[in-house]
PDB file of N, CA and C in Angstrom:
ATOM      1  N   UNK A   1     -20.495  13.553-114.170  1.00  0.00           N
ATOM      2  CA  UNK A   1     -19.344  13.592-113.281  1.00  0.00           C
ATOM      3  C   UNK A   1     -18.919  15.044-113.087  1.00  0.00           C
ATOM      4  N   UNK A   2     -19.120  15.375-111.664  1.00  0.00           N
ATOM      5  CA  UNK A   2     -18.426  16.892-111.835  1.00  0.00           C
ATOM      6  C   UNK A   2     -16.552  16.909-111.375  1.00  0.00           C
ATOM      7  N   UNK A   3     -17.196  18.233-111.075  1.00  0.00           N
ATOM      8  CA  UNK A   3     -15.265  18.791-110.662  1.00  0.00           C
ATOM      9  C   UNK A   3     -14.937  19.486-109.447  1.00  0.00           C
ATOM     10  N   UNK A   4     -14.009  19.419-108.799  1.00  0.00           N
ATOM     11  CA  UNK A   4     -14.209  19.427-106.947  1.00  0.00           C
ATOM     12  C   UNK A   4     -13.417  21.163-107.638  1.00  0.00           C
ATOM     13  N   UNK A   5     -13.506  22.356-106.545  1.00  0.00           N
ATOM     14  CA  UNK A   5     -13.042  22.896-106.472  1.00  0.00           C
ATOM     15  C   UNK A   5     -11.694  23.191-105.827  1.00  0.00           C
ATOM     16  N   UNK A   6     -10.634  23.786-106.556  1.00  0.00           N
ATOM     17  CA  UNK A   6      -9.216  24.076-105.841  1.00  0.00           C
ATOM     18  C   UNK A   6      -9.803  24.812-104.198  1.00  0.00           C
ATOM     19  N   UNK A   7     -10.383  25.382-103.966  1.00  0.00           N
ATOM     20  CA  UNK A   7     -10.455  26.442-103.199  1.00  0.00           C
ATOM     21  C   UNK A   7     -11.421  25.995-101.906  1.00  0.00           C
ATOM     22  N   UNK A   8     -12.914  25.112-101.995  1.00  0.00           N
ATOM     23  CA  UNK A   8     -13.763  25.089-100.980  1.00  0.00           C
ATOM     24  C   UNK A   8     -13.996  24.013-101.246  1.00  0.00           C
ATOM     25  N   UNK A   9     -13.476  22.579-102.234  1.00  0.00           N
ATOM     26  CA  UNK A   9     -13.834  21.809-102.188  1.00  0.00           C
ATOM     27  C   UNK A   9     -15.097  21.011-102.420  1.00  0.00           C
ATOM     28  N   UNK A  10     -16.007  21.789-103.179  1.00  0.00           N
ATOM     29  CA  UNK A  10     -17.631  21.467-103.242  1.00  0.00           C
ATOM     30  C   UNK A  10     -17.287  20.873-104.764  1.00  0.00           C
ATOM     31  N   UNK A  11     -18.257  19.965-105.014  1.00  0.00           N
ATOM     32  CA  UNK A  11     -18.516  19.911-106.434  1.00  0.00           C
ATOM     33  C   UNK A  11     -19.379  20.285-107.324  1.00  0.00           C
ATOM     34  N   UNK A  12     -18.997  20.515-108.559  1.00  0.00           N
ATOM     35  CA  UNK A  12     -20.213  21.382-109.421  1.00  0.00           C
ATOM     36  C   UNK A  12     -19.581  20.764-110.406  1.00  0.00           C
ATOM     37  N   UNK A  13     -20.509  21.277-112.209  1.00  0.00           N
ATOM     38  CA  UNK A  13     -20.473  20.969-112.849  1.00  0.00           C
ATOM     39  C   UNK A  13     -19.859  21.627-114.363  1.00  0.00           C
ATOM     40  N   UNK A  14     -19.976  22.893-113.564  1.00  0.00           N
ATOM     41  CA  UNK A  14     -19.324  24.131-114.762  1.00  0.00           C
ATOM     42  C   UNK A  14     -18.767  25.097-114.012  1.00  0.00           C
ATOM     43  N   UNK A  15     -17.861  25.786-113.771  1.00  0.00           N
ATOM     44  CA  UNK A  15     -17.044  26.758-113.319  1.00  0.00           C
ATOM     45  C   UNK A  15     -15.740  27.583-114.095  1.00  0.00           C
ATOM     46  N   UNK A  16     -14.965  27.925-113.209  1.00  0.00           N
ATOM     47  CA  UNK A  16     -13.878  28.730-113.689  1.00  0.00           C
ATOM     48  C   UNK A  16     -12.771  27.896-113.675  1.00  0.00           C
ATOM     49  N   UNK A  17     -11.714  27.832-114.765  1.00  0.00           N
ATOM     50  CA  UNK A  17     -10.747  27.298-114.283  1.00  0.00           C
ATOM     51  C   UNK A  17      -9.375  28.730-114.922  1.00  0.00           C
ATOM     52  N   UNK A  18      -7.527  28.056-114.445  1.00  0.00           N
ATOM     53  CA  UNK A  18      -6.713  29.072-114.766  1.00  0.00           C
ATOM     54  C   UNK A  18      -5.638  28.141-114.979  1.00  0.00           C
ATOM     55  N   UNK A  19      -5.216  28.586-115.934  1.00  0.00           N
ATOM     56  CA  UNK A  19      -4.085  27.224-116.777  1.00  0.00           C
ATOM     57  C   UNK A  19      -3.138  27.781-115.804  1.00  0.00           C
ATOM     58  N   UNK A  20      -2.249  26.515-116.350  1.00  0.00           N
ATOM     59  CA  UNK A  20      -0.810  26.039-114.909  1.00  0.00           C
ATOM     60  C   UNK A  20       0.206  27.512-115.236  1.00  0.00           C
ATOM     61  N   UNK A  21       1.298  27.333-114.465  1.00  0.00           N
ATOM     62  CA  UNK A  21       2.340  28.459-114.908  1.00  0.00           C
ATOM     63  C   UNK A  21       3.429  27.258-115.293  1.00  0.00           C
ATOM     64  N   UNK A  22       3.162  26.661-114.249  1.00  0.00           N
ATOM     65  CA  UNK A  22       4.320  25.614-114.871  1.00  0.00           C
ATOM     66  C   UNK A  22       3.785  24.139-115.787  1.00  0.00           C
ATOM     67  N   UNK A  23       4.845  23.667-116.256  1.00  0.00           N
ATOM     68  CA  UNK A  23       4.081  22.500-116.791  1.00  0.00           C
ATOM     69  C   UNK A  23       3.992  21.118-116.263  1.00  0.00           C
ATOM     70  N   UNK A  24       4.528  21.516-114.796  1.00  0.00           N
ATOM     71  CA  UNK A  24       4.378  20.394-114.048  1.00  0.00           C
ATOM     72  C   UNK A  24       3.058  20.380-113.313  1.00  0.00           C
ATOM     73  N   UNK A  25       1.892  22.001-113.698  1.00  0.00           N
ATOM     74  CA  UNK A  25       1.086  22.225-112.464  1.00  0.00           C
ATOM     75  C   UNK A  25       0.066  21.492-113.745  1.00  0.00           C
ATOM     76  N   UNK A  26      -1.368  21.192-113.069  1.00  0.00           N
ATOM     77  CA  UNK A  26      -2.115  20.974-113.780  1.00  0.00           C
ATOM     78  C   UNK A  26      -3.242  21.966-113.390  1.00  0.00           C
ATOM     79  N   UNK A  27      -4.461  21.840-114.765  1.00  0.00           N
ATOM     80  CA  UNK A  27      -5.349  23.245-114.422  1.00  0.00           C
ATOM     81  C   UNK A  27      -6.230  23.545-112.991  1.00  0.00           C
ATOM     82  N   UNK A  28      -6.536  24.614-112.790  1.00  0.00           N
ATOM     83  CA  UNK A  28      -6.761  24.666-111.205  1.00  0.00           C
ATOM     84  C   UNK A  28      -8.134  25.017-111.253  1.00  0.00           C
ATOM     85  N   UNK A  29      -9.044  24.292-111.126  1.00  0.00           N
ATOM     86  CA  UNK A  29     -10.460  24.911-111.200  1.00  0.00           C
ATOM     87  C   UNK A  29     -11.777  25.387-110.016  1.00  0.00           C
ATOM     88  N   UNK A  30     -12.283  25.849-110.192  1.00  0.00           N
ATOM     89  CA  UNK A  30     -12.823  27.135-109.000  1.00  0.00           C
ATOM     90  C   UNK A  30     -14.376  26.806-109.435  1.00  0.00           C
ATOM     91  N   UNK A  31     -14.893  27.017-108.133  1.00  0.00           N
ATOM     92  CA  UNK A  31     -16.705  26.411-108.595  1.00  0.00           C
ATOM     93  C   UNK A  31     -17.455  28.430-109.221  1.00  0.00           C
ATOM     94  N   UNK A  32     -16.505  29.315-108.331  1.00  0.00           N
ATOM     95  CA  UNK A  32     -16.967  30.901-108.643  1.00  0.00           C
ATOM     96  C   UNK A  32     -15.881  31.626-108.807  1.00  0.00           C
ATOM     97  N   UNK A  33     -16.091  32.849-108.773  1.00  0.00           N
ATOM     98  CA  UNK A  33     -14.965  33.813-109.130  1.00  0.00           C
ATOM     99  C   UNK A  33     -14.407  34.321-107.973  1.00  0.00           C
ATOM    100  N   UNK A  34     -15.194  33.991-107.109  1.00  0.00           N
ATOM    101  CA  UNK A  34     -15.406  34.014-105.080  1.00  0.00           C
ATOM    102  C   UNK A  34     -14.286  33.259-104.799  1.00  0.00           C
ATOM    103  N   UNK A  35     -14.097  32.073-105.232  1.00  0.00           N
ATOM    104  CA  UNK A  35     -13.374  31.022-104.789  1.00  0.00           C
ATOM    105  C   UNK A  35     -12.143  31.257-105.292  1.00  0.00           C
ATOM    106  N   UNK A  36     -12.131  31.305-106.765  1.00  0.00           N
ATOM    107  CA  UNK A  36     -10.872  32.253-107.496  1.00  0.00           C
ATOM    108  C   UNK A  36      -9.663  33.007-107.340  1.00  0.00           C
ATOM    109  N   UNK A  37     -10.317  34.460-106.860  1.00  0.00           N
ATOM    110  CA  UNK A  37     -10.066  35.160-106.265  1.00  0.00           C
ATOM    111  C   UNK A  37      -9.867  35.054-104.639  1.00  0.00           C
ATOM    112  N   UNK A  38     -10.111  34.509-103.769  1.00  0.00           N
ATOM    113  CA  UNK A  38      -9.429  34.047-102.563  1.00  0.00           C
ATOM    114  C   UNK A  38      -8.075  32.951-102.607  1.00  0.00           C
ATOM    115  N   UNK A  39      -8.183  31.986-103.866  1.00  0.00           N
ATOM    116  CA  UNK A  39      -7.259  31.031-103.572  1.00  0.00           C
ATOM    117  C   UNK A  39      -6.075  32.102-104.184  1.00  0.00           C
ATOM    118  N   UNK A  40      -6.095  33.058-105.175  1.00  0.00           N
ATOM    119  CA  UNK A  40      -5.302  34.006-105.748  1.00  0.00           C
ATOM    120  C   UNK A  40      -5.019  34.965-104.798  1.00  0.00           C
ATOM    121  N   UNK A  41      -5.704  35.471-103.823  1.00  0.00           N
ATOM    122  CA  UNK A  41      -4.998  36.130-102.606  1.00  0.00           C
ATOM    123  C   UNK A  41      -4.755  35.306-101.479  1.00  0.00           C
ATOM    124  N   UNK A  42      -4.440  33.904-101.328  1.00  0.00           N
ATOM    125  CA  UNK A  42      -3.957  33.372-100.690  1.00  0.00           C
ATOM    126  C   UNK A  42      -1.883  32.810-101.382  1.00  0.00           C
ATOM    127  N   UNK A  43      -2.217  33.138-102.720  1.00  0.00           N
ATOM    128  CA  UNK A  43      -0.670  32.409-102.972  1.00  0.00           C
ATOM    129  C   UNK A  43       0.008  33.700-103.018  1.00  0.00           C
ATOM    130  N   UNK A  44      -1.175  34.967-103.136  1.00  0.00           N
ATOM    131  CA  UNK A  44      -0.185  36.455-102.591  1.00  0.00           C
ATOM    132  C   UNK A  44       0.153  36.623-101.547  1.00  0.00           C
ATOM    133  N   UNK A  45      -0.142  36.101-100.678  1.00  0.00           N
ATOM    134  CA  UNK A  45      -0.145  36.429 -99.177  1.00  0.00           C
ATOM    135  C   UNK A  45       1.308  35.343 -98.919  1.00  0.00           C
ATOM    136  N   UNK A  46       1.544  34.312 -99.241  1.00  0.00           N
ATOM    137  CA  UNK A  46       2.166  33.102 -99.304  1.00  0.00           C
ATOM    138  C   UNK A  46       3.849  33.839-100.283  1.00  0.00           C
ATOM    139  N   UNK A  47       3.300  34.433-100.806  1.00  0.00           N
ATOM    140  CA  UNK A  47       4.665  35.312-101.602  1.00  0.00           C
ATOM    141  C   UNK A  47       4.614  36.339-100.786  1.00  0.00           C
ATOM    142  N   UNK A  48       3.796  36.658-100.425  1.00  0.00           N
ATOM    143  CA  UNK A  48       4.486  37.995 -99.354  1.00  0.00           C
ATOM    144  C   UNK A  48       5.501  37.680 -97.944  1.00  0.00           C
ATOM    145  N   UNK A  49       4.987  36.636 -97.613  1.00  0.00           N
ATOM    146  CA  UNK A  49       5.762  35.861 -96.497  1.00  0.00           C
ATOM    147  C   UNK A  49       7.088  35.265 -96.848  1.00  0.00           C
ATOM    148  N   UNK A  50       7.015  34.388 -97.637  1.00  0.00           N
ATOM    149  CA  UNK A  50       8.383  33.854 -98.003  1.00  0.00           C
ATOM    150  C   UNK A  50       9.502  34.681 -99.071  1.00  0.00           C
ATOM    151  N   UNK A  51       8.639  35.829 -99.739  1.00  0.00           N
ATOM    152  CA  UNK A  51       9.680  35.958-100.851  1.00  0.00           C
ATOM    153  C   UNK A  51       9.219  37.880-100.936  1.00  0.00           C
ATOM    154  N   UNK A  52       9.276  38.359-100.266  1.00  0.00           N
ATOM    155  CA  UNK A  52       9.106  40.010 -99.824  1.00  0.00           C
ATOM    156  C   UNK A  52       9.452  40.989-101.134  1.00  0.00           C
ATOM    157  N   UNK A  53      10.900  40.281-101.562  1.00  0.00           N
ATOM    158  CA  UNK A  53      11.235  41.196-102.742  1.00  0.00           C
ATOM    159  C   UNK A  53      10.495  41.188-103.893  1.00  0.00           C
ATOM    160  N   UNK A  54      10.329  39.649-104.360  1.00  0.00           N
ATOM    161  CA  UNK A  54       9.473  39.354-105.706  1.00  0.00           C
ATOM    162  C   UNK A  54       8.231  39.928-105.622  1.00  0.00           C
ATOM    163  N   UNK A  55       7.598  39.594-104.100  1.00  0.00           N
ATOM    164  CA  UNK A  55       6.312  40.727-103.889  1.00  0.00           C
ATOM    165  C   UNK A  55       5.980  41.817-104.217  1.00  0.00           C
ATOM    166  N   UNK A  56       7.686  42.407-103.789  1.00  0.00           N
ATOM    167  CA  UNK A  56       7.557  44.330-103.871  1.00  0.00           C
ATOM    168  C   UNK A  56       7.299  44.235-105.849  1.00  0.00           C
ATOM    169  N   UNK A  57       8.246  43.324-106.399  1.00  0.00           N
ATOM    170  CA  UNK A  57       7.981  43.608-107.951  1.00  0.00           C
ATOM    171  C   UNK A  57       6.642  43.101-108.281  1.00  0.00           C
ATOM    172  N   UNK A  58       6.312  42.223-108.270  1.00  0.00           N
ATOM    173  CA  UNK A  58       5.113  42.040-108.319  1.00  0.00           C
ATOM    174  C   UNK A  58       3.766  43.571-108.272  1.00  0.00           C
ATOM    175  N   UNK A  59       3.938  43.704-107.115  1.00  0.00           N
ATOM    176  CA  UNK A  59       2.929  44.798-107.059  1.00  0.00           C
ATOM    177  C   UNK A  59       3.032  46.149-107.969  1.00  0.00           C
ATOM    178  N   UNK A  60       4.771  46.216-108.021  1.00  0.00           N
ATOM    179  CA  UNK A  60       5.077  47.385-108.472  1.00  0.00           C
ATOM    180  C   UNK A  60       4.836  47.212-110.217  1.00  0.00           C
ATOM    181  N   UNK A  61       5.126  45.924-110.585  1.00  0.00           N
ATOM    182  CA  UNK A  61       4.391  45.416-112.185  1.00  0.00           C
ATOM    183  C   UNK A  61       3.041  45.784-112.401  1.00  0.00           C
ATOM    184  N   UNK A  62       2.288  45.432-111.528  1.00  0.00           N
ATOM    185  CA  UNK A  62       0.945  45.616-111.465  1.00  0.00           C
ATOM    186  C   UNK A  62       0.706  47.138-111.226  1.00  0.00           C
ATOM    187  N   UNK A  63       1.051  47.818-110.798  1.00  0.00           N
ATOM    188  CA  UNK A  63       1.039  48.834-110.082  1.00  0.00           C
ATOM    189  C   UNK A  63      -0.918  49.374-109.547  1.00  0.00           C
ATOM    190  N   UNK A  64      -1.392  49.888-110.041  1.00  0.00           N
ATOM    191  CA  UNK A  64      -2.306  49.937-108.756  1.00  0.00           C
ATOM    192  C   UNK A  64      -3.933  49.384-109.682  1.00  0.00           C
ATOM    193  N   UNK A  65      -3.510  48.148-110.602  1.00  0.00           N
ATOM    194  CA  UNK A  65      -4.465  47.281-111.059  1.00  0.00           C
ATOM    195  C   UNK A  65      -4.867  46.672-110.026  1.00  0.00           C
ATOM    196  N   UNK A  66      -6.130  46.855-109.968  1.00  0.00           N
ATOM    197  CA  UNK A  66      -6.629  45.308-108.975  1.00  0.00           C
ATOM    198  C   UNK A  66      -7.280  44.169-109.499  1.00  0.00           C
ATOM    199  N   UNK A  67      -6.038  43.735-110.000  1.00  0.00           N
ATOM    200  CA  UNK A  67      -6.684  42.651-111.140  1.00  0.00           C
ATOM    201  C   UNK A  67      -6.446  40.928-110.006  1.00  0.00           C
ATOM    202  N   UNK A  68      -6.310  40.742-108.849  1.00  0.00           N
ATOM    203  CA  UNK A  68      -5.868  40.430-107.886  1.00  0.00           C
ATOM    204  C   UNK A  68      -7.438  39.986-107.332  1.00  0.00           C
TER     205      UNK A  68
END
């Protein structure tokens, strides 16, 4: 039995996954690091739109890691 990906939807059998932030989320799993990393610059992009300030901290926490 595999596991559908958060991100492109394919199924596979071993991949990446990234525990919840909250404990209402459950784990989010990714078939690559490809997939990963896009669904992770998609909920940045999604905070950049709705919430500008937390963004600016955000980045400025990070400051010029591209761990993203």
């Amino acid at each position: 039995m595999g596991e559908i990906c958060k991100t492109c939807r394919k199924e596979f059998d071993s991949g990446i996954w990234l525990s919840p932030q909250f404990r209402s989320e459950k784990v989010l799993l990714f078939c690559s690091d490809r997939c990963k990393k896009e669904y992770i610059k998609m909920k940045l992009e999604r905070i950049k739109m709705n919430y500008p300030e937390y963004y600016n901290k955000l980045k400025k926490k990070k400051g010029n890691k591209s761990c993203y």
